[in-house]
C-alpha atoms as a PDB file:
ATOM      1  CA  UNK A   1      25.225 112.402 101.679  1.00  0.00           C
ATOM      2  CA  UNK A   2      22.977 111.914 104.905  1.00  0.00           C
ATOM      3  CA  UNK A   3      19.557 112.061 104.320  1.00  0.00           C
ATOM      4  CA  UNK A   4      18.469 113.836 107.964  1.00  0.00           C
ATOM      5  CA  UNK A   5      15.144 113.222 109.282  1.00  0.00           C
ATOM      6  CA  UNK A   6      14.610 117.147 109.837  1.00  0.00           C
ATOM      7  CA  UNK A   7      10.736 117.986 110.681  1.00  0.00           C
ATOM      8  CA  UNK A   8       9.310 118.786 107.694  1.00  0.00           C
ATOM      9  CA  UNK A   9       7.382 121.141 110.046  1.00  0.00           C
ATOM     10  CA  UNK A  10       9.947 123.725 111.480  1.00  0.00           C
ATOM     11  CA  UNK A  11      11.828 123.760 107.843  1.00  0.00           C
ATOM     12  CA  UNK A  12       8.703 125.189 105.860  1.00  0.00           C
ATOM     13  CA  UNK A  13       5.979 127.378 106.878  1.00  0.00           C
ATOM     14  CA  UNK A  14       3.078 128.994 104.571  1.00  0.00           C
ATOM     15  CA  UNK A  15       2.968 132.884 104.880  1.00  0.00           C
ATOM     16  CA  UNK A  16       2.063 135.786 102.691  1.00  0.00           C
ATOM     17  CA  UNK A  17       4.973 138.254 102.431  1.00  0.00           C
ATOM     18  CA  UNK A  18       4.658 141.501 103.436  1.00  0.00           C
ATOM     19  CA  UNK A  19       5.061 144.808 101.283  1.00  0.00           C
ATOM     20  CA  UNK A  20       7.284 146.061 103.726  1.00  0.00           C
ATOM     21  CA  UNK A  21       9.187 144.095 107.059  1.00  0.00           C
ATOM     22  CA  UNK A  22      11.156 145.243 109.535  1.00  0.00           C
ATOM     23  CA  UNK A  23      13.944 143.288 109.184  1.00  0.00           C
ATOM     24  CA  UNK A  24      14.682 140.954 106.959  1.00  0.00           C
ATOM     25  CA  UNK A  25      17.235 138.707 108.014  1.00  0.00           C
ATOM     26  CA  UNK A  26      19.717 137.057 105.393  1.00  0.00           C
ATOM     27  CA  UNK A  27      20.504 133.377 106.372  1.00  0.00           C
ATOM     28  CA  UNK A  28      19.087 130.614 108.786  1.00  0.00           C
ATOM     29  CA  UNK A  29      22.334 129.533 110.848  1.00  0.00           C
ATOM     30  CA  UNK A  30      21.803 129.839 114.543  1.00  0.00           C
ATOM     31  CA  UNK A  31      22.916 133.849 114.844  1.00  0.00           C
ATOM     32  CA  UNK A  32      20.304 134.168 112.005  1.00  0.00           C
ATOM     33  CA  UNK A  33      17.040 132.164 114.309  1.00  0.00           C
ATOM     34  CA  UNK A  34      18.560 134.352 117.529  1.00  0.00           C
ATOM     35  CA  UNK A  35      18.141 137.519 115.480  1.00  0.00           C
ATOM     36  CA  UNK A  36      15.017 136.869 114.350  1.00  0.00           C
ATOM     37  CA  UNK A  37      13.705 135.889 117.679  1.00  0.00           C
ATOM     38  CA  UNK A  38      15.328 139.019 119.535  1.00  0.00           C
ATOM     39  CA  UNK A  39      13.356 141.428 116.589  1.00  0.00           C
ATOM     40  CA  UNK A  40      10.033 139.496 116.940  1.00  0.00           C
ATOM     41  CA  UNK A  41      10.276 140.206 121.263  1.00  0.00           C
ATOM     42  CA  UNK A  42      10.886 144.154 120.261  1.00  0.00           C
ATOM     43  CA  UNK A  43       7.733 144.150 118.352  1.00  0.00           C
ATOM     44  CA  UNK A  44       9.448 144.541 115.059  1.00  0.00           C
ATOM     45  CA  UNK A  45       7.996 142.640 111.993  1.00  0.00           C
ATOM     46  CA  UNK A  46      10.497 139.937 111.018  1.00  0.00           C
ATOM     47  CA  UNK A  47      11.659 138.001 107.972  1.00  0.00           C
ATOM     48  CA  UNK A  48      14.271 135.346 107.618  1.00  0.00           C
ATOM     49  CA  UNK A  49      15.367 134.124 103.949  1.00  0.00           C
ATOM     50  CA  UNK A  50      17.757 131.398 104.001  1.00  0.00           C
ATOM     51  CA  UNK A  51      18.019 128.027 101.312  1.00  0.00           C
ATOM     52  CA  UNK A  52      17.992 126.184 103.953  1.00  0.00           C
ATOM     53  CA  UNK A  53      17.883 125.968 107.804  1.00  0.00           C
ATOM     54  CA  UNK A  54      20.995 125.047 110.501  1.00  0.00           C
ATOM     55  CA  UNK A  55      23.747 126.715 108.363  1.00  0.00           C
ATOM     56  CA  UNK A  56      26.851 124.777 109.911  1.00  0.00           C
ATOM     57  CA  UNK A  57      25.250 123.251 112.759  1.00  0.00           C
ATOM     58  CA  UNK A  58      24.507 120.445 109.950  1.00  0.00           C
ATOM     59  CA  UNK A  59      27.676 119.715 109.474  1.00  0.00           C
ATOM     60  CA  UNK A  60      28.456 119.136 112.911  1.00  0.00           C
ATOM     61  CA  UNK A  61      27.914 115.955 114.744  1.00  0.00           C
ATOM     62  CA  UNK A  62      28.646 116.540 118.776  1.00  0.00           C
ATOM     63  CA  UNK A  63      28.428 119.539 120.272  1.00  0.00           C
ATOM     64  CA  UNK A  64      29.580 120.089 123.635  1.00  0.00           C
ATOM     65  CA  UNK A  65      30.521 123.815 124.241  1.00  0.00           C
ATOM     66  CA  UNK A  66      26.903 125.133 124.349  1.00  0.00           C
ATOM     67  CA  UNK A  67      25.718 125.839 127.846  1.00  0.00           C
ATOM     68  CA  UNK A  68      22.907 123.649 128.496  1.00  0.00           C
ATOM     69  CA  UNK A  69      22.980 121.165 125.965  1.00  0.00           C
ATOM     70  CA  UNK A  70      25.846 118.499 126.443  1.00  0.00           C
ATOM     71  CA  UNK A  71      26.807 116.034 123.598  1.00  0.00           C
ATOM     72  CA  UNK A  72      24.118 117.058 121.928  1.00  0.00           C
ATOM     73  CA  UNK A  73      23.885 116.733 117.600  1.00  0.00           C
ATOM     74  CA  UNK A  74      24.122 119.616 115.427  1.00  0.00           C
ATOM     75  CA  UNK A  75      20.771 118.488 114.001  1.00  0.00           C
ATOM     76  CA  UNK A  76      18.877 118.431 117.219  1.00  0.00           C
ATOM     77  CA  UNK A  77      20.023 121.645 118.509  1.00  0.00           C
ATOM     78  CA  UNK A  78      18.644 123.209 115.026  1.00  0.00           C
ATOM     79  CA  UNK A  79      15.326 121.632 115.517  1.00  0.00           C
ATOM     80  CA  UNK A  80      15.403 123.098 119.500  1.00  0.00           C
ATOM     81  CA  UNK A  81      16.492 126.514 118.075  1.00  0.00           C
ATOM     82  CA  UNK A  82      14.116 126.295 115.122  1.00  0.00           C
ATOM     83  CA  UNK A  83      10.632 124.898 117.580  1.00  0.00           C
ATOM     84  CA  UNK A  84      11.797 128.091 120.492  1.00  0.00           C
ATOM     85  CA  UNK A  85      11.563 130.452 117.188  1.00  0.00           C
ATOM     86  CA  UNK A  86       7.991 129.342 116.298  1.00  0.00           C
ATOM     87  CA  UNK A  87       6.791 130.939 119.523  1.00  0.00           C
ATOM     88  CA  UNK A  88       7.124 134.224 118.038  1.00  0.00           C
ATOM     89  CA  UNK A  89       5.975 136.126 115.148  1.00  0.00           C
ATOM     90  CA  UNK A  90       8.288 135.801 112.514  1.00  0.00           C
ATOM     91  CA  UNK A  91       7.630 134.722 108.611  1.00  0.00           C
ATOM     92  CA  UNK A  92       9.873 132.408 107.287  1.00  0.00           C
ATOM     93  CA  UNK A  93      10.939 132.302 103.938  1.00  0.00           C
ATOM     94  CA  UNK A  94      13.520 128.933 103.187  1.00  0.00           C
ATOM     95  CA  UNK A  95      14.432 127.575  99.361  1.00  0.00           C
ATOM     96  CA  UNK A  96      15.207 130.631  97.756  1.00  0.00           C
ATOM     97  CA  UNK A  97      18.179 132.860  97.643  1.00  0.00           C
ATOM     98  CA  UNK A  98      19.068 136.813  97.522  1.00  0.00           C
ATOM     99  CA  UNK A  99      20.735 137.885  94.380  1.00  0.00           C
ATOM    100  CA  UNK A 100      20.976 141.444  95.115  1.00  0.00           C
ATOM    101  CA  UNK A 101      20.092 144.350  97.126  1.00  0.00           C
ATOM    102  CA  UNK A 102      19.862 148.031  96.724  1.00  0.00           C
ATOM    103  CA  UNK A 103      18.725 150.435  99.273  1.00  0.00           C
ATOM    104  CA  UNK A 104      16.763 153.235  97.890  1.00  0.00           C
ATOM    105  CA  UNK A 105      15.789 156.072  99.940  1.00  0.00           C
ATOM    106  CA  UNK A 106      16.185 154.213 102.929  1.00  0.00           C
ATOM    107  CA  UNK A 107      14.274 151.071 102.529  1.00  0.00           C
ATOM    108  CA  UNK A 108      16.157 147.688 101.421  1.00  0.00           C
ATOM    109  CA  UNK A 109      15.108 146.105  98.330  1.00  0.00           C
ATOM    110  CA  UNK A 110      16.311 142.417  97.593  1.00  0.00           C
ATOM    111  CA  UNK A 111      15.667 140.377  94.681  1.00  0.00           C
ATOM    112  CA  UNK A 112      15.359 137.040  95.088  1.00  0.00           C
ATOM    113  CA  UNK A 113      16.100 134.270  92.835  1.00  0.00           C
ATOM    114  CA  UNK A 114      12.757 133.819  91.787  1.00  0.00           C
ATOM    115  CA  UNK A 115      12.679 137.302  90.680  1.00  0.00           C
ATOM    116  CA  UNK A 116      10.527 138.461  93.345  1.00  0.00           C
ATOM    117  CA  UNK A 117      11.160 141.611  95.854  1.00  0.00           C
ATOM    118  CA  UNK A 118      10.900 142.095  99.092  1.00  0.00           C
ATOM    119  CA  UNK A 119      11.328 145.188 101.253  1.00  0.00           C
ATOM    120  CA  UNK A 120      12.664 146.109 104.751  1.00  0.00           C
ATOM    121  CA  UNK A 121      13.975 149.107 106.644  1.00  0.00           C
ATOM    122  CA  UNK A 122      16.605 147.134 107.903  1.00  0.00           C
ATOM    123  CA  UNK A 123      18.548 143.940 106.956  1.00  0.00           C
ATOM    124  CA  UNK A 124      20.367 141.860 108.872  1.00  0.00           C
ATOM    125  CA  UNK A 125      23.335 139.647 107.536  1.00  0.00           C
ATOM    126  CA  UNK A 126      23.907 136.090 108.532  1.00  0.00           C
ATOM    127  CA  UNK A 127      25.268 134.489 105.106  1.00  0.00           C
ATOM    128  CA  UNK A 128      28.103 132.256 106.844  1.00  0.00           C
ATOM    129  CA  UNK A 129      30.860 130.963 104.691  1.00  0.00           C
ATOM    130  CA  UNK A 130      31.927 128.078 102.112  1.00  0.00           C
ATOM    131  CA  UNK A 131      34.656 125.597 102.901  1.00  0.00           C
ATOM    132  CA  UNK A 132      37.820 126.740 101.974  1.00  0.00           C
ATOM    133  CA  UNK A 133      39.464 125.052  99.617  1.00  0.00           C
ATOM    134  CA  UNK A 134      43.239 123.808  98.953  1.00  0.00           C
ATOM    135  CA  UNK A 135      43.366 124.820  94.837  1.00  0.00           C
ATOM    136  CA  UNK A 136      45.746 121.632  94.726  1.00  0.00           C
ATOM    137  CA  UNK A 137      46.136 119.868  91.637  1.00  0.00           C
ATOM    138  CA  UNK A 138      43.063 116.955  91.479  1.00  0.00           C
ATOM    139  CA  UNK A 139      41.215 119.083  94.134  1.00  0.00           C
ATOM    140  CA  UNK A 140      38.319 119.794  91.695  1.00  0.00           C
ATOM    141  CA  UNK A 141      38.484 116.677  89.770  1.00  0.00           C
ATOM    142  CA  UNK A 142      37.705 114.644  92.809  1.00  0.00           C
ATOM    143  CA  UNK A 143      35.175 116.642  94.674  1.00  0.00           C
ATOM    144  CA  UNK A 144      32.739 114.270  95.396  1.00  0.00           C
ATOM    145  CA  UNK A 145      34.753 111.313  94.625  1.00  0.00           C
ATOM    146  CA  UNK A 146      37.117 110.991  97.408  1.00  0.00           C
ATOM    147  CA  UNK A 147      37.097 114.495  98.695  1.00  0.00           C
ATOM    148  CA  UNK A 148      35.175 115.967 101.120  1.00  0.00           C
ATOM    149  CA  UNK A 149      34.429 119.190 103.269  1.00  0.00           C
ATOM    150  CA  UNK A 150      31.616 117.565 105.266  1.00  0.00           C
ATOM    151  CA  UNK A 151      32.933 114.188 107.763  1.00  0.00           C
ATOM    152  CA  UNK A 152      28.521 114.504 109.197  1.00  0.00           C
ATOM    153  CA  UNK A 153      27.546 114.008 105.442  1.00  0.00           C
ATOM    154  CA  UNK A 154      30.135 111.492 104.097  1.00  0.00           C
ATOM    155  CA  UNK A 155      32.464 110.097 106.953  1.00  0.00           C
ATOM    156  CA  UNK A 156      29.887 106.802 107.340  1.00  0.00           C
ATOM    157  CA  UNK A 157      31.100 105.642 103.764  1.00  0.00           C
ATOM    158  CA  UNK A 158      34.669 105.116 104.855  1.00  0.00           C
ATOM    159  CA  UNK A 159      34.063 101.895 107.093  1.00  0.00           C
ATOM    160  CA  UNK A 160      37.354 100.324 107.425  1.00  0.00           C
ATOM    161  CA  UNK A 161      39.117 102.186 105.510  1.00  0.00           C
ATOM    162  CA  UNK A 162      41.953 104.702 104.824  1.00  0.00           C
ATOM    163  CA  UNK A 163      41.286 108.691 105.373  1.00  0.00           C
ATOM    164  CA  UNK A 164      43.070 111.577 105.460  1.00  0.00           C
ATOM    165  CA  UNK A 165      42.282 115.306 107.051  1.00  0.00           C
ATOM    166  CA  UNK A 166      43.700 118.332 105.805  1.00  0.00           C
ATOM    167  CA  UNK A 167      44.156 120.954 109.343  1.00  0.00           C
ATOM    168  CA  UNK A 168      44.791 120.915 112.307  1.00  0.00           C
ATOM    169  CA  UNK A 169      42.568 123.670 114.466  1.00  0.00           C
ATOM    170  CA  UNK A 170      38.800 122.496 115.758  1.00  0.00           C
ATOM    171  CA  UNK A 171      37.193 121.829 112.338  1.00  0.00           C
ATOM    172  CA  UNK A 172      39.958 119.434 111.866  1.00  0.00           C
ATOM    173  CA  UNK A 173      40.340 117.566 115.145  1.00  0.00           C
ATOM    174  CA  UNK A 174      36.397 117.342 115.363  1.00  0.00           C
ATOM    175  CA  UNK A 175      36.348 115.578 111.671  1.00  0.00           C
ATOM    176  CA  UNK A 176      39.263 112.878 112.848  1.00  0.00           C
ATOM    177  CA  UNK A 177      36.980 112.457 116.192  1.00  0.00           C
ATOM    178  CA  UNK A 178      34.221 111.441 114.135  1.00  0.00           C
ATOM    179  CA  UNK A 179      36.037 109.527 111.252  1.00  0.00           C
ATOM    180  CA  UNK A 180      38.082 108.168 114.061  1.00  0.00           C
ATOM    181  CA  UNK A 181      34.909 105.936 114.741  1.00  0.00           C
ATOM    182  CA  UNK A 182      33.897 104.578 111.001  1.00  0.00           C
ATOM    183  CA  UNK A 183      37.478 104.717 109.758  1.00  0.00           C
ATOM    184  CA  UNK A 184      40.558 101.688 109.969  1.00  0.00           C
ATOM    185  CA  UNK A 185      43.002 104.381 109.959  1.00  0.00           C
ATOM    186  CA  UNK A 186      43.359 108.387 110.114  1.00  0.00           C
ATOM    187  CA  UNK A 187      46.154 110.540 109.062  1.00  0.00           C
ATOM    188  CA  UNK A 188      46.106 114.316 109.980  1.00  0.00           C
ATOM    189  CA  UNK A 189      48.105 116.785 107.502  1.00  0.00           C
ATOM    190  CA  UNK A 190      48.768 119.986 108.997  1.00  0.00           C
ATOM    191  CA  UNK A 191      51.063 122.826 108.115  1.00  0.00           C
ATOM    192  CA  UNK A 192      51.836 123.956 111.220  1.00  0.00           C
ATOM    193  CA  UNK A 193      53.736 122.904 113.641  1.00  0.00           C
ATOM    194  CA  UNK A 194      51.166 121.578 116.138  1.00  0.00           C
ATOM    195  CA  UNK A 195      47.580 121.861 116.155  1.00  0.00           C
ATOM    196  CA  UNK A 196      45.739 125.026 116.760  1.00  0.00           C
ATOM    197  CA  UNK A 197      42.270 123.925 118.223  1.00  0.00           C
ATOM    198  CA  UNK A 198      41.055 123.132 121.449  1.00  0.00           C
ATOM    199  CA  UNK A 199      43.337 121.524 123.802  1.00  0.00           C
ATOM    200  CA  UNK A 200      40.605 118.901 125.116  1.00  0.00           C
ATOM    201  CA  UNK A 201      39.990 118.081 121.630  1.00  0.00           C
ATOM    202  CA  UNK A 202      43.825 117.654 120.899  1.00  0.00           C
ATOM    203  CA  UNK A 203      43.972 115.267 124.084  1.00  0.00           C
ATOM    204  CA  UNK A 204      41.425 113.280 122.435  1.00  0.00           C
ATOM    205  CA  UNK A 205      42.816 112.994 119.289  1.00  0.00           C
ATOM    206  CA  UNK A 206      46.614 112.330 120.714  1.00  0.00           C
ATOM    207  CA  UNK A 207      45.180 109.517 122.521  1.00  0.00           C
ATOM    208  CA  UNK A 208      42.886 107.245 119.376  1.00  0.00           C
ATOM    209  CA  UNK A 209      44.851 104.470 118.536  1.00  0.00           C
ATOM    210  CA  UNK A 210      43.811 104.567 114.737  1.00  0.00           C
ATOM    211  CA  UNK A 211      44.807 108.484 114.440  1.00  0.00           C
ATOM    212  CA  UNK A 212      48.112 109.858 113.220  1.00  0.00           C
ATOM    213  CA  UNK A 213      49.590 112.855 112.390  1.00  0.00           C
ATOM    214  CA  UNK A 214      52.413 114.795 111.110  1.00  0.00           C
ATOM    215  CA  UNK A 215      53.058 118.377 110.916  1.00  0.00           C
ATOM    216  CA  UNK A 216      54.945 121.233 109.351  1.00  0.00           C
ATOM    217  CA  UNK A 217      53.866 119.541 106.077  1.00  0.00           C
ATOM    218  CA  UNK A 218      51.745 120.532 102.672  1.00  0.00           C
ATOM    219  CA  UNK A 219      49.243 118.360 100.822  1.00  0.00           C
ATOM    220  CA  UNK A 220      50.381 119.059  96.915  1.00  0.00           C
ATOM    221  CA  UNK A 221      48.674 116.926  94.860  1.00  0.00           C
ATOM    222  CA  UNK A 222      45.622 114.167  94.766  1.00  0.00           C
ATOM    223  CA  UNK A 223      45.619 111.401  92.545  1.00  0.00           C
ATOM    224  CA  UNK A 224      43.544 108.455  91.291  1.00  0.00           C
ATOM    225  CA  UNK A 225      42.163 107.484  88.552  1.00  0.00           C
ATOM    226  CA  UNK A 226      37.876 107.233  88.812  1.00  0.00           C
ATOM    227  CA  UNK A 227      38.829 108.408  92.347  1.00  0.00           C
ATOM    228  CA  UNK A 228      40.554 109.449  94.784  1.00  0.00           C
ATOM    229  CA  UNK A 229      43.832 106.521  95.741  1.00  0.00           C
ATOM    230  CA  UNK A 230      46.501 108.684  96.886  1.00  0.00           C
ATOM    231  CA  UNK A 231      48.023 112.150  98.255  1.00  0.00           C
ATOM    232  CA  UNK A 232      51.386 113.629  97.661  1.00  0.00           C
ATOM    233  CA  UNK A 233      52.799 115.459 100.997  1.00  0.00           C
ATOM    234  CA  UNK A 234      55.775 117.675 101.001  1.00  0.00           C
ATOM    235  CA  UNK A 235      57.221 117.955 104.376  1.00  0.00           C
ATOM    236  CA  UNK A 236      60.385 120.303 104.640  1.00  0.00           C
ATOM    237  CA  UNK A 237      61.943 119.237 101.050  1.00  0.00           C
ATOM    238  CA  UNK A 238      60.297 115.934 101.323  1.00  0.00           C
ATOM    239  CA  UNK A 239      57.706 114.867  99.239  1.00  0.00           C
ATOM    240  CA  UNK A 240      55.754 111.387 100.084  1.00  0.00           C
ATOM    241  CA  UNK A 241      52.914 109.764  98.993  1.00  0.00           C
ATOM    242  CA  UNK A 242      50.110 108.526 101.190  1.00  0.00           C
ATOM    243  CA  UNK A 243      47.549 106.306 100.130  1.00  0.00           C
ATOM    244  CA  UNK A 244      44.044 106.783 100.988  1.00  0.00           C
ATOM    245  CA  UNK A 245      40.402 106.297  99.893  1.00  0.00           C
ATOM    246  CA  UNK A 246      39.198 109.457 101.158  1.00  0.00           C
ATOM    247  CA  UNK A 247      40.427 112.771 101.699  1.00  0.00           C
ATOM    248  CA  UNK A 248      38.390 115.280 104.206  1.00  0.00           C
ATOM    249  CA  UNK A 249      39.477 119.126 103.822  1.00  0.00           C
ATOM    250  CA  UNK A 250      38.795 120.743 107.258  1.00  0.00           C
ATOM    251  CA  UNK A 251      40.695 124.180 106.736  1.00  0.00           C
ATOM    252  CA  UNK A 252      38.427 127.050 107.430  1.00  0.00           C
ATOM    253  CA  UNK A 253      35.860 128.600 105.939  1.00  0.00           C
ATOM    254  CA  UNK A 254      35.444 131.745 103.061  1.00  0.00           C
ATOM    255  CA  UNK A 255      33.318 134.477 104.141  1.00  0.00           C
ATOM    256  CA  UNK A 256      29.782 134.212 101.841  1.00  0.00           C
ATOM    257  CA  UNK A 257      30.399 138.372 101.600  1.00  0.00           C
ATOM    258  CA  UNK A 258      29.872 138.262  97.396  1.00  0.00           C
ATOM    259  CA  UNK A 259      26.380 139.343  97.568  1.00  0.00           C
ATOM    260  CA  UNK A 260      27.627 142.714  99.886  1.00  0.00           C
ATOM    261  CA  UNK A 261      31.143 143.481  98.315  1.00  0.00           C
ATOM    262  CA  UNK A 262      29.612 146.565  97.036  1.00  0.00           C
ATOM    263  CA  UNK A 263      28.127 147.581  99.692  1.00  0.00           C
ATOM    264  CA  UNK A 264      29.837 147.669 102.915  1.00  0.00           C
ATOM    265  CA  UNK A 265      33.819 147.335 103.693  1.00  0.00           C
ATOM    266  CA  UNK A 266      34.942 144.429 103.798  1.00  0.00           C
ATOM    267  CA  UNK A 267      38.612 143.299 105.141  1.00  0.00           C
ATOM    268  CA  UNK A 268      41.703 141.971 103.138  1.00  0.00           C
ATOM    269  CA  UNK A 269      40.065 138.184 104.066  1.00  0.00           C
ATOM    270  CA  UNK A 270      36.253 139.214 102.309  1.00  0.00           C
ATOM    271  CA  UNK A 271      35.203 139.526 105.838  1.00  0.00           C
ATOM    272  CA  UNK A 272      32.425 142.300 106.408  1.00  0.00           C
ATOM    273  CA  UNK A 273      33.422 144.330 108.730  1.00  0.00           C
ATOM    274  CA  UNK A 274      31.454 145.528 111.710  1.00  0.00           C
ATOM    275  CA  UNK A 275      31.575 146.951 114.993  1.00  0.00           C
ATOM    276  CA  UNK A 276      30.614 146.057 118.543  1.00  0.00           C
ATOM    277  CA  UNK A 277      26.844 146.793 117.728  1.00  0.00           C
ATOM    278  CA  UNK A 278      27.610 144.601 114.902  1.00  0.00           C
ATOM    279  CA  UNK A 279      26.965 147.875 112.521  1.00  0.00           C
ATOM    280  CA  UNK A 280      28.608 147.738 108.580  1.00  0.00           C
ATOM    281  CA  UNK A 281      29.476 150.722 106.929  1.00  0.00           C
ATOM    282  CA  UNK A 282      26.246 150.904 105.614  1.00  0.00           C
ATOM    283  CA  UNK A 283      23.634 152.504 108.287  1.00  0.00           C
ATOM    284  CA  UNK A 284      20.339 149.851 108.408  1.00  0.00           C
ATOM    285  CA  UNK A 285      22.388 146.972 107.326  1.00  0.00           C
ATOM    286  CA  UNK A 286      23.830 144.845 109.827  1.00  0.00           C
ATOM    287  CA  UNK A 287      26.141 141.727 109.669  1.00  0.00           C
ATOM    288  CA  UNK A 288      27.050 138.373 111.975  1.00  0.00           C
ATOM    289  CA  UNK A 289      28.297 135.022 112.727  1.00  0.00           C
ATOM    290  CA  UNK A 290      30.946 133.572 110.327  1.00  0.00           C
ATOM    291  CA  UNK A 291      31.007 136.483 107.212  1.00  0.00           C
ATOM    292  CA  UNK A 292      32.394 138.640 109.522  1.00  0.00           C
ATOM    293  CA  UNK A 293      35.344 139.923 111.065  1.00  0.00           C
ATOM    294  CA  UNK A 294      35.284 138.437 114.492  1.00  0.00           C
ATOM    295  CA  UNK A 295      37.766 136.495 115.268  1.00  0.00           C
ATOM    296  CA  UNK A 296      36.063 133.593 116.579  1.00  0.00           C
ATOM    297  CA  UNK A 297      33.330 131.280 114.902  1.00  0.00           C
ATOM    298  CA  UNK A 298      31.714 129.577 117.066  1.00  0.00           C
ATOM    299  CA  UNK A 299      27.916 128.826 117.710  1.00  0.00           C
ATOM    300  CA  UNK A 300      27.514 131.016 120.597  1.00  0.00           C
ATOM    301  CA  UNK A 301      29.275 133.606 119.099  1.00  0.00           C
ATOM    302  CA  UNK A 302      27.161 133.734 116.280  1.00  0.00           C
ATOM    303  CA  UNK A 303      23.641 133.790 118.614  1.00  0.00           C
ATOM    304  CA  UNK A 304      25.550 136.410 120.484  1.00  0.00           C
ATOM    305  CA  UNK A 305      25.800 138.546 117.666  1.00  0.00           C
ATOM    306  CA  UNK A 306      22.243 137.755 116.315  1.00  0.00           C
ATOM    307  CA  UNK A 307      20.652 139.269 119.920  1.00  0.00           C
ATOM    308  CA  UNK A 308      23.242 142.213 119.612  1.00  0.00           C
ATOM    309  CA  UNK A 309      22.571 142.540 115.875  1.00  0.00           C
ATOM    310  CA  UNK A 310      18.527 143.058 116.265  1.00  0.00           C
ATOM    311  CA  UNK A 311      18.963 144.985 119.400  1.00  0.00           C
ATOM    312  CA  UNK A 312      21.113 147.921 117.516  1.00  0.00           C
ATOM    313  CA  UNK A 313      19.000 147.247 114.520  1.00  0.00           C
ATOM    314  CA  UNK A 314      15.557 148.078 116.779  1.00  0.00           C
ATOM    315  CA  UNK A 315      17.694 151.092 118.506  1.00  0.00           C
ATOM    316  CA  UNK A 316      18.088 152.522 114.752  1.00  0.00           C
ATOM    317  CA  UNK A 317      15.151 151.969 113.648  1.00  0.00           C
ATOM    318  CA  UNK A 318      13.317 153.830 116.780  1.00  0.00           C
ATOM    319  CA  UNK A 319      15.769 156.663 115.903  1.00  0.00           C
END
């Protein structure tokens, strides 16, 4: 994995908890560091509790849709979001997890994994999601030996050698980009019948000499034997195998909605559901960014949703 040279500074940050906050915002993704900073500017005393800071900004190596900031690296922009944030007042709690929350005549109580409690009147969500996985035979057996979910934390140990990438929408086209550069060769997989991302980023894909691609077929298998040598790839009633040294798994994500299932509604997908003031069913508890049911993850969608998240979430609280 990448060892990134984050400032030690804007990750960690000494404070004594409060009995009671505000808002105490769940995550430390970009929507998460927008919320927070939108709560601090309405006077509101603010929390954030993530494990760790940049949520899937880290996995991301160029970024060029965010107004402003051209080509610039996932890790930067978090270190740009994370040094605006330390302008305002806002505690910072990174390392630890929530394992549960109640909410008991209307004040939030969540348990951390240390065992400790902390209380707000209102909690915002911002818990992203996991990779999705393929649940293919060798899939778990080769985690970590061959298969991948993140091309920014593993892609530089496939120099000159064979990959393959499972997708075909943004996730996917941006990993083959960035392989594309460290890799001899790169084979897409996708199901569909064409790609689904961005067309700039299919142009640029369509026209690397080292990438190929095939669609309307289904990785069923991995093999190897102390790793990962081969795929097998049904395509219409065809089934091939490909070798390869490394396989990269860019299909989606899974809402991170476990720790709320019992608590708000949630969609068919896990998603939380919310509405345009990004409100769950549960009054005081809000959710954003990738665990829930908008339709589109992408960076600024997620800050979006932060500023509109602590906005309702200071209306409410005034009420």
């Amino acid at each position: 994995m990448l060892n990134f040279q984050i400032d030690q500074t804007l990750t960690k940050k000494e404070i004594k908890l409060k009995d009671l906050y505000d808002v105490i915002i769940i995550g430390g993704g970009p929507g998460a560091l927008n919320a927070a900073l939108y709560s601090a500017r309405s006077g509101l005393t603010t929390l954030v509790v993530a494990y760790e800071v940049g949520g899937q900004l880290l996995n991301t190596n160029i970024i060029d849709n965010y107004l402003g900031f051209y080509n610039v690296s996932g890790e930067e922009l978090n270190q740009k979001f994370l040094s605006h944030l330390r302008n305002f007042a806002v505690d910072e709690l990174y390392q630890v997890k929530v394992d549960n929350i109640r909410k008991v005549d209307n004040i939030f109580h969540l348990t951390l994994n240390n065992k400790k409690i902390i209380k707000g009147r209102g909690v915002i969500l911002a818990t992203g999601g996991l990779p999705r996985k393929l649940n293919v035979p060798g899939e778990k057996e080769f985690t970590s030996k061959g298969v991948s979910y993140c091309v920014i934390c593993d892609g530089t140990f496939y120099g000159d050698q064979m990959v393959v990438v499972v997708g075909g929408g943004n996730s996917a086209l941006e990993a083959a980009l960035d392989l594309s550069k460290y890799a001899k060769k790169v084979h897409i997989v996708q199901n569909l019948d064409d790609f689904t991302g961005d067309k700039i980023l299919i142009n640029k894909v369509k026209n690397l000499p080292n990438v190929t691609y095939q669609f309307n077929s289904v990785l069923t298998q991995i093999k190897g034997e102390n790793k990962v040598s081969s795929i097998l790839v049904k395509q219409n009633e065809t089934i091939s195998e490909i070798e390869t040294n490394g396989l990269f798994i860019q299909i989606g994500l899974i809402p991170s909605s476990e720790l709320v299932k019992d608590l708000v509604s949630l969609n068919r997908f896990s998603e939380v559901i919310v509405n345009d003031k990004q409100e769950t069913s549960l009054k005081g508890l809000y959710a954003i960014g990738d665990v829930t049911n908008f339709p589109y993850k992408q960076v600024v969608t997620a800050i979006s949703q932060g500023a509109v998240a602590a906005l309702s979430l200071n209306k409410y609280l005034n009420k």
